[in-house]
PDB file of N, CA and C in Angstrom:
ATOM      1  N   UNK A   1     -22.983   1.680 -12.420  1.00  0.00           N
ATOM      2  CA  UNK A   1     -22.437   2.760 -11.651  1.00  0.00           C
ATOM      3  C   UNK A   1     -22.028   2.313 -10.247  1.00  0.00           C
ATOM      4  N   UNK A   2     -22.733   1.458  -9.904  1.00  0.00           N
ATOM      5  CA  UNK A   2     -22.263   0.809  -8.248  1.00  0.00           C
ATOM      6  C   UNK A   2     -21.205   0.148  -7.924  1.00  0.00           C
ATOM      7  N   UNK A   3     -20.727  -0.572  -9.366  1.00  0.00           N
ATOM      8  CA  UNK A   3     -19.299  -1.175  -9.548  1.00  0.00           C
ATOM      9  C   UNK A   3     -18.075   0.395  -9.606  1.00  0.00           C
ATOM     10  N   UNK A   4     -18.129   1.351 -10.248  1.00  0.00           N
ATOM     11  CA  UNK A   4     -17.112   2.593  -9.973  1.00  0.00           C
ATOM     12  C   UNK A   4     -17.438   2.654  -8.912  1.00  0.00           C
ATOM     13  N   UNK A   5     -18.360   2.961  -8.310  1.00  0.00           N
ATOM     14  CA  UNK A   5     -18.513   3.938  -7.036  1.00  0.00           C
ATOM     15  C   UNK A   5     -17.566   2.838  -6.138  1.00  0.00           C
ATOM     16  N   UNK A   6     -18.062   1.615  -5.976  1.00  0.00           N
ATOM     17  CA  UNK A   6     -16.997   0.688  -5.145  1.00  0.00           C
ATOM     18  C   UNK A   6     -15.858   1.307  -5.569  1.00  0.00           C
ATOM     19  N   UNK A   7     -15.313   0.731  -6.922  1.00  0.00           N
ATOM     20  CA  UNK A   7     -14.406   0.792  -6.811  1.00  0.00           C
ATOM     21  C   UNK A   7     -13.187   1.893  -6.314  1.00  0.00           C
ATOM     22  N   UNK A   8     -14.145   3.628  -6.372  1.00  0.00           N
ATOM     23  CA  UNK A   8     -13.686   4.553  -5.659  1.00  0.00           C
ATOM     24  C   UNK A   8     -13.641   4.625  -3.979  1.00  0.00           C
ATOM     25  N   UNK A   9     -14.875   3.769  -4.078  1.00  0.00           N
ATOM     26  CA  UNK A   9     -14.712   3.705  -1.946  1.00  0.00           C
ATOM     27  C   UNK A   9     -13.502   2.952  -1.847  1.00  0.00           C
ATOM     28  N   UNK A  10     -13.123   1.978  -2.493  1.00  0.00           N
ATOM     29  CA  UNK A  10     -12.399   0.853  -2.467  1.00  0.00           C
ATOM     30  C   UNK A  10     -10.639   1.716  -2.189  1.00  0.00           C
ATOM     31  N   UNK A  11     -10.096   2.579  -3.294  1.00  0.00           N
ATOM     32  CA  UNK A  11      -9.100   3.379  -3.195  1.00  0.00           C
ATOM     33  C   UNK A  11      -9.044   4.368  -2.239  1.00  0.00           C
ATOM     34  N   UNK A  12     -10.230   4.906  -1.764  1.00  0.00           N
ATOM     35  CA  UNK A  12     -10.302   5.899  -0.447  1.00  0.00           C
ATOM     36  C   UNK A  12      -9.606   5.123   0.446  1.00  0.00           C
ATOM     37  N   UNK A  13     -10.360   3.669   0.612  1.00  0.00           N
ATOM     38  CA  UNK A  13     -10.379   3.166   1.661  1.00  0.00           C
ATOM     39  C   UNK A  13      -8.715   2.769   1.716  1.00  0.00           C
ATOM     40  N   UNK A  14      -7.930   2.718   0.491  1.00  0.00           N
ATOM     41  CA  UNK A  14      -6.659   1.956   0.530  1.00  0.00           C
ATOM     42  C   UNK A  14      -5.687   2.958   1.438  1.00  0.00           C
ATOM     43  N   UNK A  15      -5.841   4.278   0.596  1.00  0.00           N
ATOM     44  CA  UNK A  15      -5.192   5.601   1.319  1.00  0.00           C
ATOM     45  C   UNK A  15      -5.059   5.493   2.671  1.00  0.00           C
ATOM     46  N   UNK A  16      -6.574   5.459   3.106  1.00  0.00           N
ATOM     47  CA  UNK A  16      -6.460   5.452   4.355  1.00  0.00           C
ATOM     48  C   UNK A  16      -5.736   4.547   5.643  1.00  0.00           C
ATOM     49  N   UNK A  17      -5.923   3.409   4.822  1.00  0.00           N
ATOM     50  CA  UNK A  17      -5.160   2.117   5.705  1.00  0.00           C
ATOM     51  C   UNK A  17      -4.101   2.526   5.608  1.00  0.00           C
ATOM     52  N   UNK A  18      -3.004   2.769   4.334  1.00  0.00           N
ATOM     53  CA  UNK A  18      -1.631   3.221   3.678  1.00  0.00           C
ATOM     54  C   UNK A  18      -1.284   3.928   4.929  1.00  0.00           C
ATOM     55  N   UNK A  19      -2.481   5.055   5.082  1.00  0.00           N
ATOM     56  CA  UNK A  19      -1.952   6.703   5.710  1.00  0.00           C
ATOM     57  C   UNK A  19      -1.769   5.945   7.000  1.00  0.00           C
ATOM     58  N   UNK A  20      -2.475   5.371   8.148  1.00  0.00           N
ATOM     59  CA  UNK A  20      -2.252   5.131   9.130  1.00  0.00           C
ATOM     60  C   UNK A  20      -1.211   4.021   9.411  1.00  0.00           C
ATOM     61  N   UNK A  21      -0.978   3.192   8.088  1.00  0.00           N
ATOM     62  CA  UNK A  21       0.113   2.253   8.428  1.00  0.00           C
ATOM     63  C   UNK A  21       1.401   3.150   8.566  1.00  0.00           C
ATOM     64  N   UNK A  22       1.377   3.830   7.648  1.00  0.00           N
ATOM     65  CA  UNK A  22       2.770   5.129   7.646  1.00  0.00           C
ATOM     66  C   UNK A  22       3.260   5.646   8.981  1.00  0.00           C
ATOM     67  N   UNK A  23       2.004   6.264   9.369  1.00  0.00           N
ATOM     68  CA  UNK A  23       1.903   7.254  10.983  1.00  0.00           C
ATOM     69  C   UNK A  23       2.823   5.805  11.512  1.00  0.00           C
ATOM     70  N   UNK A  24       1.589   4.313  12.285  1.00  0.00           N
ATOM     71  CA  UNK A  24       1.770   3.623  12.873  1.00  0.00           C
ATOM     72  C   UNK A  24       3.574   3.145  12.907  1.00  0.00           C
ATOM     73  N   UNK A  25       4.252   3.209  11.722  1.00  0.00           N
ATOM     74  CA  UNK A  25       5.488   2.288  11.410  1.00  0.00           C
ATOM     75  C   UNK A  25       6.621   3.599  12.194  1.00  0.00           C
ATOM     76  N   UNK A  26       6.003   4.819  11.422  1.00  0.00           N
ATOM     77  CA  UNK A  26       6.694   6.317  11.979  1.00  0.00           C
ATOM     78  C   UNK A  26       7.054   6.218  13.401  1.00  0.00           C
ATOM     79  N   UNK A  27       5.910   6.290  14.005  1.00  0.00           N
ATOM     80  CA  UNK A  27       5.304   6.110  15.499  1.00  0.00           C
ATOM     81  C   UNK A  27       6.344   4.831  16.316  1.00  0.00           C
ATOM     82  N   UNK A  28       6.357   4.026  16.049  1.00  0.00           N
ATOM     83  CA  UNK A  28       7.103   2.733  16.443  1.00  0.00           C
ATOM     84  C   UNK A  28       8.449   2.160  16.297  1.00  0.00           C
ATOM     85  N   UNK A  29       8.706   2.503  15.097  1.00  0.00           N
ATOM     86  CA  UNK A  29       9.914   1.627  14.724  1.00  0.00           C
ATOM     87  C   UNK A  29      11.192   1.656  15.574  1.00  0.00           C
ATOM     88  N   UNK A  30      11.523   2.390  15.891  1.00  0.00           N
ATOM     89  CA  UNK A  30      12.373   3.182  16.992  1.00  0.00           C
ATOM     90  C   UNK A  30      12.661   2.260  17.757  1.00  0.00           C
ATOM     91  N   UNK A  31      11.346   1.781  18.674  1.00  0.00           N
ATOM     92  CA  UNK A  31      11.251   1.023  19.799  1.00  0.00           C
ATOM     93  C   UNK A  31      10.927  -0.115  19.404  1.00  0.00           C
ATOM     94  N   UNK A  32      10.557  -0.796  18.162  1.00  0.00           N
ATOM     95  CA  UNK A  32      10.832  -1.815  17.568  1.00  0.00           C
ATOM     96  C   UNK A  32      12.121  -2.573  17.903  1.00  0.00           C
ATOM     97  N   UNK A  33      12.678  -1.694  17.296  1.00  0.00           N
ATOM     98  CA  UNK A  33      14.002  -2.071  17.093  1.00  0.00           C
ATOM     99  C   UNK A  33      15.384  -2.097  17.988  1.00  0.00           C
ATOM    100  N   UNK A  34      14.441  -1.294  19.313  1.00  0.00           N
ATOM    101  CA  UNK A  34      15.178  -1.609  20.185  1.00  0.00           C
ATOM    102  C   UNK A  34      14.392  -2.592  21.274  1.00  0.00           C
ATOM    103  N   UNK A  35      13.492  -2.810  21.576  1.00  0.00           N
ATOM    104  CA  UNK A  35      13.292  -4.053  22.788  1.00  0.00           C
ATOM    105  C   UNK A  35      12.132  -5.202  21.658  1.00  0.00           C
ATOM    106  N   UNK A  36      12.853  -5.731  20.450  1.00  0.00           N
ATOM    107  CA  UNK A  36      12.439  -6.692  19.713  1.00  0.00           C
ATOM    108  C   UNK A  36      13.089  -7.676  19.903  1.00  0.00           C
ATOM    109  N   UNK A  37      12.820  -9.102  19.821  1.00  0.00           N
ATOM    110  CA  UNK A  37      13.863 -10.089  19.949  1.00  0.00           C
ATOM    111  C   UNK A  37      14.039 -10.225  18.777  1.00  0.00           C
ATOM    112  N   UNK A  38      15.189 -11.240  18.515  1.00  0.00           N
ATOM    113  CA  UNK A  38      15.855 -11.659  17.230  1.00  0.00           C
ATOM    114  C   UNK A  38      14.868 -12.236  16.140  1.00  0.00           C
ATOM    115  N   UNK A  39      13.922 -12.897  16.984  1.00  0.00           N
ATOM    116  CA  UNK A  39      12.960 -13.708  16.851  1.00  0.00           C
ATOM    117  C   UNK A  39      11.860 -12.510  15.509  1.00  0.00           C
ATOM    118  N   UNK A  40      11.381 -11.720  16.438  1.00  0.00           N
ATOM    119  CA  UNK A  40      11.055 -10.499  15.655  1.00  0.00           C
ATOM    120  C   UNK A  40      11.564 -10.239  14.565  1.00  0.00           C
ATOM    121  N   UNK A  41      12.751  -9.421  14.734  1.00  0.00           N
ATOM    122  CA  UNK A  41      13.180  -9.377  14.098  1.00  0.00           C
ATOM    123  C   UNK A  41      13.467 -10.013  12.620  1.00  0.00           C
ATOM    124  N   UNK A  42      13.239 -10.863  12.705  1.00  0.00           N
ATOM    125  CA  UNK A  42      13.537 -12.069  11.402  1.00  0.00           C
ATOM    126  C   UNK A  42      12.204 -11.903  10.816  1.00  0.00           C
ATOM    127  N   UNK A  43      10.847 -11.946  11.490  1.00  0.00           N
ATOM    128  CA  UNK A  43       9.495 -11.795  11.410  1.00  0.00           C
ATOM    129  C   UNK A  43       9.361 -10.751  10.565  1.00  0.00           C
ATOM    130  N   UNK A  44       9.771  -9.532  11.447  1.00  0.00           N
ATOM    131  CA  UNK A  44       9.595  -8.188  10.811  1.00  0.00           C
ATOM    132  C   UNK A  44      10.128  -8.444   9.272  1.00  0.00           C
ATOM    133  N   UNK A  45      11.349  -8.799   8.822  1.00  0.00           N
ATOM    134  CA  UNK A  45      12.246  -8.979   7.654  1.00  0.00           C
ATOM    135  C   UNK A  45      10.950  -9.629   6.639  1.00  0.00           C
ATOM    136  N   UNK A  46      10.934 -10.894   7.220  1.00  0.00           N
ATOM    137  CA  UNK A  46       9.821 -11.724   6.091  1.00  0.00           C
ATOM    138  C   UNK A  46       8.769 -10.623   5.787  1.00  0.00           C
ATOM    139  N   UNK A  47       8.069 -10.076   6.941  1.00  0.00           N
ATOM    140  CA  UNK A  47       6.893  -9.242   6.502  1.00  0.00           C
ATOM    141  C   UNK A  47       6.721  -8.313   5.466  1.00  0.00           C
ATOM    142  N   UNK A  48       8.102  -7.497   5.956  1.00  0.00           N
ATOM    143  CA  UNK A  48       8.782  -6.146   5.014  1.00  0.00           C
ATOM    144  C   UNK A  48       9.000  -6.892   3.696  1.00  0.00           C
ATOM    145  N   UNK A  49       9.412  -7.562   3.368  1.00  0.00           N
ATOM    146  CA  UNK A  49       9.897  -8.585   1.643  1.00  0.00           C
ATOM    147  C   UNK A  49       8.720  -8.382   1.505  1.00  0.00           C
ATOM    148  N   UNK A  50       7.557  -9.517   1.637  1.00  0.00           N
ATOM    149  CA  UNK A  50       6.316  -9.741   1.167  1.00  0.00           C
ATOM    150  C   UNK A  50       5.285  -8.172   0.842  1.00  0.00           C
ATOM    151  N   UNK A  51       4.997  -7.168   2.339  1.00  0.00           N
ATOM    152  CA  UNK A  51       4.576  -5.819   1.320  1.00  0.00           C
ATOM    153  C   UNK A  51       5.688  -5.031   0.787  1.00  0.00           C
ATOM    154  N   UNK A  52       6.709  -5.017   0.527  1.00  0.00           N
ATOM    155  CA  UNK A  52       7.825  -4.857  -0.552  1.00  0.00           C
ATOM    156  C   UNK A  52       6.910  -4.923  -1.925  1.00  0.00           C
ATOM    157  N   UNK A  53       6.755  -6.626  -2.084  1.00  0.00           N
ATOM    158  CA  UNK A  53       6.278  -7.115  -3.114  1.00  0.00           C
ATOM    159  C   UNK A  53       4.980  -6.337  -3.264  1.00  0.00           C
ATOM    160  N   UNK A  54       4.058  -6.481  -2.241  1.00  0.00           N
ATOM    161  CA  UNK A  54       2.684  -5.971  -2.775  1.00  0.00           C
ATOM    162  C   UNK A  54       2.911  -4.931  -3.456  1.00  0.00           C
ATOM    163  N   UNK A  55       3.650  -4.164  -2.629  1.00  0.00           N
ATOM    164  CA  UNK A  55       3.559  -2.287  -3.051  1.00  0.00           C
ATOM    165  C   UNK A  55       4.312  -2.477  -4.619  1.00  0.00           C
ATOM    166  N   UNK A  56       5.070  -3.600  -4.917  1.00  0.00           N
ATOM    167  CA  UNK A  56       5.281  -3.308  -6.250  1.00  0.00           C
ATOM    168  C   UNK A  56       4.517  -3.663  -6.975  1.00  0.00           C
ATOM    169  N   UNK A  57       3.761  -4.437  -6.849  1.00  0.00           N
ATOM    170  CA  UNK A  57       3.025  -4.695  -7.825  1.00  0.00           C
ATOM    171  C   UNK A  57       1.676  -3.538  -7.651  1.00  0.00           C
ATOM    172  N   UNK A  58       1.229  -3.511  -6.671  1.00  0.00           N
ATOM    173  CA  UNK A  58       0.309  -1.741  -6.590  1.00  0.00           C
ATOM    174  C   UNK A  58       0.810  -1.107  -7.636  1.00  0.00           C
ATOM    175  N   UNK A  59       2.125  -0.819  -7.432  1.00  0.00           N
ATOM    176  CA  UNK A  59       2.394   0.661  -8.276  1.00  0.00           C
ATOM    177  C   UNK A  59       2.143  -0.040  -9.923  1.00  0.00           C
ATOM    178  N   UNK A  60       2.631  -1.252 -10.147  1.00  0.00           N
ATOM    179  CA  UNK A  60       2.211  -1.535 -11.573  1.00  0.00           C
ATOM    180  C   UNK A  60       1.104  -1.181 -12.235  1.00  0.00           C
ATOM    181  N   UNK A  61      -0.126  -1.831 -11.085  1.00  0.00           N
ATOM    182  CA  UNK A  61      -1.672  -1.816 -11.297  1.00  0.00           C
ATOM    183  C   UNK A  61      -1.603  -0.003 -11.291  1.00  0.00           C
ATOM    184  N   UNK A  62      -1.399   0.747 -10.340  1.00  0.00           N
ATOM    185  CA  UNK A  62      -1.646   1.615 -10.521  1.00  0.00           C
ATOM    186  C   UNK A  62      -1.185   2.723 -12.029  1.00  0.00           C
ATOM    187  N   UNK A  63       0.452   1.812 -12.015  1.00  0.00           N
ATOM    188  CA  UNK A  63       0.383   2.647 -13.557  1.00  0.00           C
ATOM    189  C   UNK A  63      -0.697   2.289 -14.522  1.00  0.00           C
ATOM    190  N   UNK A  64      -0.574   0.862 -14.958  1.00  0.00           N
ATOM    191  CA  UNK A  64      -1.723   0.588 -15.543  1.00  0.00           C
ATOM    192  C   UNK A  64      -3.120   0.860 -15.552  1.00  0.00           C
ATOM    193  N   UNK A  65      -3.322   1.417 -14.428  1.00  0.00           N
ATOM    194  CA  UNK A  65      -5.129   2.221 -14.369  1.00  0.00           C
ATOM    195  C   UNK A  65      -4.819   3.563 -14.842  1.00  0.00           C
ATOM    196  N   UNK A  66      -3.744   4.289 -14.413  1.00  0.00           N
ATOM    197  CA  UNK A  66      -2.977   5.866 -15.085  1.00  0.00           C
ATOM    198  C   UNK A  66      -3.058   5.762 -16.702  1.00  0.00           C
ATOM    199  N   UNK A  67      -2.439   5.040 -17.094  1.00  0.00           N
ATOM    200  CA  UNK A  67      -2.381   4.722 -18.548  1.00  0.00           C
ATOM    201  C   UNK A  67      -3.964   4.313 -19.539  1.00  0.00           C
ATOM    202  N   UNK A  68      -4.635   3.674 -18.661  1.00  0.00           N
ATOM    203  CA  UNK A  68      -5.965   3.001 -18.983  1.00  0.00           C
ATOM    204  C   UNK A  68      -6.967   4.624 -19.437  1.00  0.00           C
ATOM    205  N   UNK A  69      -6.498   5.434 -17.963  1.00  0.00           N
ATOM    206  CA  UNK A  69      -7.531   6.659 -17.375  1.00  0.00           C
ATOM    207  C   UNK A  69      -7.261   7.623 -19.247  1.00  0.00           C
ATOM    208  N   UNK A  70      -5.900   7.364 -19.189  1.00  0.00           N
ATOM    209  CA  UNK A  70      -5.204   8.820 -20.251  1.00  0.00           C
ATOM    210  C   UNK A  70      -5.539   8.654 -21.461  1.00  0.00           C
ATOM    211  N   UNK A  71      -5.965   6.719 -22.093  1.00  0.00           N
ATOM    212  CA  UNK A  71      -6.042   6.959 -23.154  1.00  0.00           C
ATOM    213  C   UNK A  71      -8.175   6.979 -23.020  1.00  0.00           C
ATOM    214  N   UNK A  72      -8.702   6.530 -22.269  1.00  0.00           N
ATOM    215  CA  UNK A  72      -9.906   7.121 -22.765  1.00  0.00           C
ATOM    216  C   UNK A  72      -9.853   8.417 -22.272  1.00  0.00           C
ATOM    217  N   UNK A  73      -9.293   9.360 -22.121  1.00  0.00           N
ATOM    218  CA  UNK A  73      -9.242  10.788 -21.867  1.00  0.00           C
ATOM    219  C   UNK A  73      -8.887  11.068 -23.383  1.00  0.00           C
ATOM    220  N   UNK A  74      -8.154  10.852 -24.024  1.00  0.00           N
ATOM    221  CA  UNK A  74      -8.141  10.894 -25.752  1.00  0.00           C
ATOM    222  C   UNK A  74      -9.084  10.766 -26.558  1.00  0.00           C
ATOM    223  N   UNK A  75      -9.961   9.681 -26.310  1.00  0.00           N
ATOM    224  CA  UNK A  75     -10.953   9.333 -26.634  1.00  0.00           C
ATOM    225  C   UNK A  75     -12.015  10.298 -26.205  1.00  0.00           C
ATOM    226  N   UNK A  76     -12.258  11.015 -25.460  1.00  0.00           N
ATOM    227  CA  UNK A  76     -13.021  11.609 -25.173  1.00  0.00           C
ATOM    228  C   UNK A  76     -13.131  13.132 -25.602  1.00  0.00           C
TER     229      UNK A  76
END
């Protein structure tokens, strides 16, 4: 049971980082993008590709735990 329970603190905890990265990017970008150097800029680009990637592959895992959840819900 201590392995679910992680693993539910574990997804709280993702939300939450998610939620404040959202606000934070909301909050900023604006002025990012205006007193950033080029330099940045290019930075920012690489960064954005790479969690691009994460978040796609999240949503995979996440279908795949959706799909996992539905068929022992059949089972049950």
């Amino acid at each position: 049971m201590a392995a679910t329970r992680s693993f539910l603190d574990n997804l709280t905890n993702l939300r939450l980082v998610l939620s404040v990265a959202v606000e934070h990017i909301q909050a900023n970008r604006d002025q990012f993008v205006k007193s950033g150097t080029a330099e940045q800029m290019r930075q920012a680009q690489t960064l954005i590709s790479k969690i691009q990637t994460l978040a796609e592959e999240l949503d995979k895992e996440f279908t795949a735990l959706e799909n996992l959840v539905a068929q022992q819900r059949r089972l049950m």
